[in-house]
Protein backbone atom coordinates (compact mmCIF):
# COMPACT_ATOMS: atom_id res chain seq x y z
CA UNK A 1 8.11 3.79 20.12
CA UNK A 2 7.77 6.83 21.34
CA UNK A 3 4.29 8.64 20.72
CA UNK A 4 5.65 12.27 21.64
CA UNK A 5 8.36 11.88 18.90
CA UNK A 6 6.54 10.54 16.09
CA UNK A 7 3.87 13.43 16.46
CA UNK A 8 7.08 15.81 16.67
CA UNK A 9 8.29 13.82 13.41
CA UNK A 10 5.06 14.41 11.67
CA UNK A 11 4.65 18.10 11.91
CA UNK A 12 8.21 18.10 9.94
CA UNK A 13 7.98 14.98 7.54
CA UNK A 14 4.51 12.98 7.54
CA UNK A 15 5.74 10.97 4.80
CA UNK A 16 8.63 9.66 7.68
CA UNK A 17 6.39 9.24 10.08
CA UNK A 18 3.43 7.70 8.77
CA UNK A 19 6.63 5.24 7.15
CA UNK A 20 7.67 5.05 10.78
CA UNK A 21 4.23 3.88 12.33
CA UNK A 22 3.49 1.61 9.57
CA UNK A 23 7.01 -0.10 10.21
CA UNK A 24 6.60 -0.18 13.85
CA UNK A 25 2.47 -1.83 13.45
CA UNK A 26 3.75 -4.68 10.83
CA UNK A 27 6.36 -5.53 13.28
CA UNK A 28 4.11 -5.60 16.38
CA UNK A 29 1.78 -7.92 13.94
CA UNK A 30 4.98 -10.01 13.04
CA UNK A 31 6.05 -10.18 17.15
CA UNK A 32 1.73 -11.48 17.71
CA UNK A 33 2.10 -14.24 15.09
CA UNK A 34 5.71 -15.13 16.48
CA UNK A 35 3.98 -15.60 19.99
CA UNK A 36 1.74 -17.39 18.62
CA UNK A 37 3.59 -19.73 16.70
CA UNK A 38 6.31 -20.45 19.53
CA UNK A 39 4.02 -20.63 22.06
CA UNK A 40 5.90 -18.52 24.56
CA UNK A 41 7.14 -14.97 25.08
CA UNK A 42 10.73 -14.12 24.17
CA UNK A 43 12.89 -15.71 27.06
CA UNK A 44 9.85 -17.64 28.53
CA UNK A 45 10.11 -20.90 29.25
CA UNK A 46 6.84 -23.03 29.93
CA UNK A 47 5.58 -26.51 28.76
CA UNK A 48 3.37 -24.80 25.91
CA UNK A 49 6.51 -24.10 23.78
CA UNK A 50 6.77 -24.84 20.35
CA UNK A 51 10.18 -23.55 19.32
CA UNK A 52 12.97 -21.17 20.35
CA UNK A 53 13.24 -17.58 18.86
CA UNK A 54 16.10 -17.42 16.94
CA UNK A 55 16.68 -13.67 16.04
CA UNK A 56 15.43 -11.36 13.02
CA UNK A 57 15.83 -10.95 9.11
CA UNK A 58 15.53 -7.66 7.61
CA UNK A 59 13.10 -8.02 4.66
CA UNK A 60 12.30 -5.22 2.45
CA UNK A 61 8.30 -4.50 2.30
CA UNK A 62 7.34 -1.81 -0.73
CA UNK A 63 4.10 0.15 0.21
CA UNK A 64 2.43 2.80 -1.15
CA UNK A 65 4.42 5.02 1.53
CA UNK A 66 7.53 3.83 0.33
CA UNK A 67 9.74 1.37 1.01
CA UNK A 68 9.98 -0.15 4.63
CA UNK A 69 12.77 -2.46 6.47
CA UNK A 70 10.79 -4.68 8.80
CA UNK A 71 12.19 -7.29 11.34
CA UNK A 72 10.50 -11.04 10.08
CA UNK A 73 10.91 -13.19 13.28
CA UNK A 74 12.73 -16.32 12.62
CA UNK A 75 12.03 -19.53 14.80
CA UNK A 76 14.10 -22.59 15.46
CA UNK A 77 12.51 -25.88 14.35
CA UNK A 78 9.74 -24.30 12.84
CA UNK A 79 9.50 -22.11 10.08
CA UNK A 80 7.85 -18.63 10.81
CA UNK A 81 4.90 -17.52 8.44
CA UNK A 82 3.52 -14.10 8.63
CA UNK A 83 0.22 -12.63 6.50
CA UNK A 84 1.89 -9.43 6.39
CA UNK A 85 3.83 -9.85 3.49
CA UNK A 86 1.03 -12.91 2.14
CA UNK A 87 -2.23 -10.18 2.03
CA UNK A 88 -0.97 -7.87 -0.55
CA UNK A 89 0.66 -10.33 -2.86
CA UNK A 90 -2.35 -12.69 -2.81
CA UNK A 91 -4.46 -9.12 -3.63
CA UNK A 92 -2.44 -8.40 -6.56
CA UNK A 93 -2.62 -11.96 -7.67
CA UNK A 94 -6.15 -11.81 -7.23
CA UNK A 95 -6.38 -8.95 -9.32
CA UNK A 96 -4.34 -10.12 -12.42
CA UNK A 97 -6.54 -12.98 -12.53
CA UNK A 98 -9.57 -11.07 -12.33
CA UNK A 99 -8.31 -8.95 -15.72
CA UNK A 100 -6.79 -12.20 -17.27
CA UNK A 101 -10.32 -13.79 -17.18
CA UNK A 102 -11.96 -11.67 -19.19
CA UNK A 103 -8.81 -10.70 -21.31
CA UNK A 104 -6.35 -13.78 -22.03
CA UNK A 105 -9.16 -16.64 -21.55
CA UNK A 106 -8.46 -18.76 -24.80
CA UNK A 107 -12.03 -20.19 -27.00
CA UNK A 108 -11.47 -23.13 -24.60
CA UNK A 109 -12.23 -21.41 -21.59
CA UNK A 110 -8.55 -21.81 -20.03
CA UNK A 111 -6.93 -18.60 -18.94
CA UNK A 112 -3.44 -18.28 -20.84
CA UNK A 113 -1.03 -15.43 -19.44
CA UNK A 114 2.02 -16.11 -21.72
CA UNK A 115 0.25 -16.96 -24.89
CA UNK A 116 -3.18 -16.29 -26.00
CA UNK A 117 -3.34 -12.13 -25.68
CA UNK A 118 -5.90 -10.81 -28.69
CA UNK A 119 -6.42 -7.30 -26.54
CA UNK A 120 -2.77 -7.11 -25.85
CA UNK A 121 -3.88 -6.88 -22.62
CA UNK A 122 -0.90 -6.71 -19.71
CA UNK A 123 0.17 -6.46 -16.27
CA UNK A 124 3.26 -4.69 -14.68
CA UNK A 125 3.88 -4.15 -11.54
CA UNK A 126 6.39 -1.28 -10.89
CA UNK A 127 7.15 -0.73 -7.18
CA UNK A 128 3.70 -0.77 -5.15
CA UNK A 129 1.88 0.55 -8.17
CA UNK A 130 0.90 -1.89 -11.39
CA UNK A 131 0.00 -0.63 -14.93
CA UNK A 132 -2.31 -2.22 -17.20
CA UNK A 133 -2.18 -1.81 -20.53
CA UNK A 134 -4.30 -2.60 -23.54
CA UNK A 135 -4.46 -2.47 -27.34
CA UNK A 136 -7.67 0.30 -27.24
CA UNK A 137 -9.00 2.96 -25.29
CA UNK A 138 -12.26 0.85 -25.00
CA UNK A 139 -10.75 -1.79 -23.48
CA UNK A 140 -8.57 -0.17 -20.96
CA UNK A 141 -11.80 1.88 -19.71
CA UNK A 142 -13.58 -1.37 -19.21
CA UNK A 143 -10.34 -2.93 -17.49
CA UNK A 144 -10.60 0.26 -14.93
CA UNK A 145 -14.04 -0.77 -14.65
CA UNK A 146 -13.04 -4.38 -13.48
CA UNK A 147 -10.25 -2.62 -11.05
CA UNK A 148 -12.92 -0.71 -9.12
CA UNK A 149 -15.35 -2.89 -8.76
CA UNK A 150 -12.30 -5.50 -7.48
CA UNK A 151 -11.26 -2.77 -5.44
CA UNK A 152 -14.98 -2.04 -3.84
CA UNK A 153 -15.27 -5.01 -2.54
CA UNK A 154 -11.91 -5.91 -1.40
CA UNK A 155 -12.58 -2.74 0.75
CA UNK A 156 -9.31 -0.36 -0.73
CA UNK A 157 -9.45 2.41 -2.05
CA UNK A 158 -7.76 4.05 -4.95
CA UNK A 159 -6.98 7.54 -6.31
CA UNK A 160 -9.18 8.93 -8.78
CA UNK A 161 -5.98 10.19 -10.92
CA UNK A 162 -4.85 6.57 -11.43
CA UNK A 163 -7.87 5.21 -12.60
């Protein structure tokens, strides 16, 4: 990558170039873990060697920036695992559960996503935004409640509009 060009990209689409260094900085983290699982550089041979690099996938990876096309390593032997694509699903997860808790736990204590629903209380993820909805106002102002305060100490940060 090519710092000179992606500043020149910048000053005429920063959407397309912040896309641009976000796709190149997953794939450097995916190329780190790769190292790390195999053992060895691309083409290096040396007795530490776990497996054998065995090209790329294309996987789609929806951000708030938009969609990117990142390279996922794949390994012989092995199978590669990244967190890249692991942090943000486990955060939304995470999240879901921390609504369903309070919202869709049944008189028995058990949380119930498909059944027990008195609030009409639900989830929806729609590209790399979600909407909750609820049966009342009061509700859904105490569900934003619950959002911040997961979001505060997960460290994001969120836009006051879509709270």
């Amino acid at each position: 990558m090519n710092l000179y060009d992606l500043l020149e990209d910048y000053f005429v689409d920063r959407e397309d170039a912040v896309r641009t260094l976000i796709t190149w900085f997953l794939n450097q983290v995916m190329e780190v873990e790769a190292l790390q699982q195999s053992g060895a550089e691309k083409y290096e041979r040396n007795e530490n060697r776990k497996a054998q690099r065995n090209g790329y996938k294309k996987r789609s990876f929806t951000t708030r920036h938009g969609k990117l096309e990142l390279l996922k390593p794949q390994l012989r032997d092995v199978p590669f695992t990244t967190q890249v694509f692991d942090r943000y699903s486990r955060t939304e997860k995470a999240l879901e559960n921390a609504i369903a808790t309070k919202y869709r736990t049944s008189k028995r204590g058990t949380i119930n996503k498909t059944r027990y629903n008195p609030h009409k209380v639900n989830f929806v993820r729609y590209a790399d935004d979600f909407i909750v909805t609820a049966d009342s106002e009061k509700v859904a102002k105490d569900i934003a409640e619950i959002i911040r305060q997961f979001l505060k100490e997960e460290g994001w940060n969120y836009h006051r509009r879509k709270l």
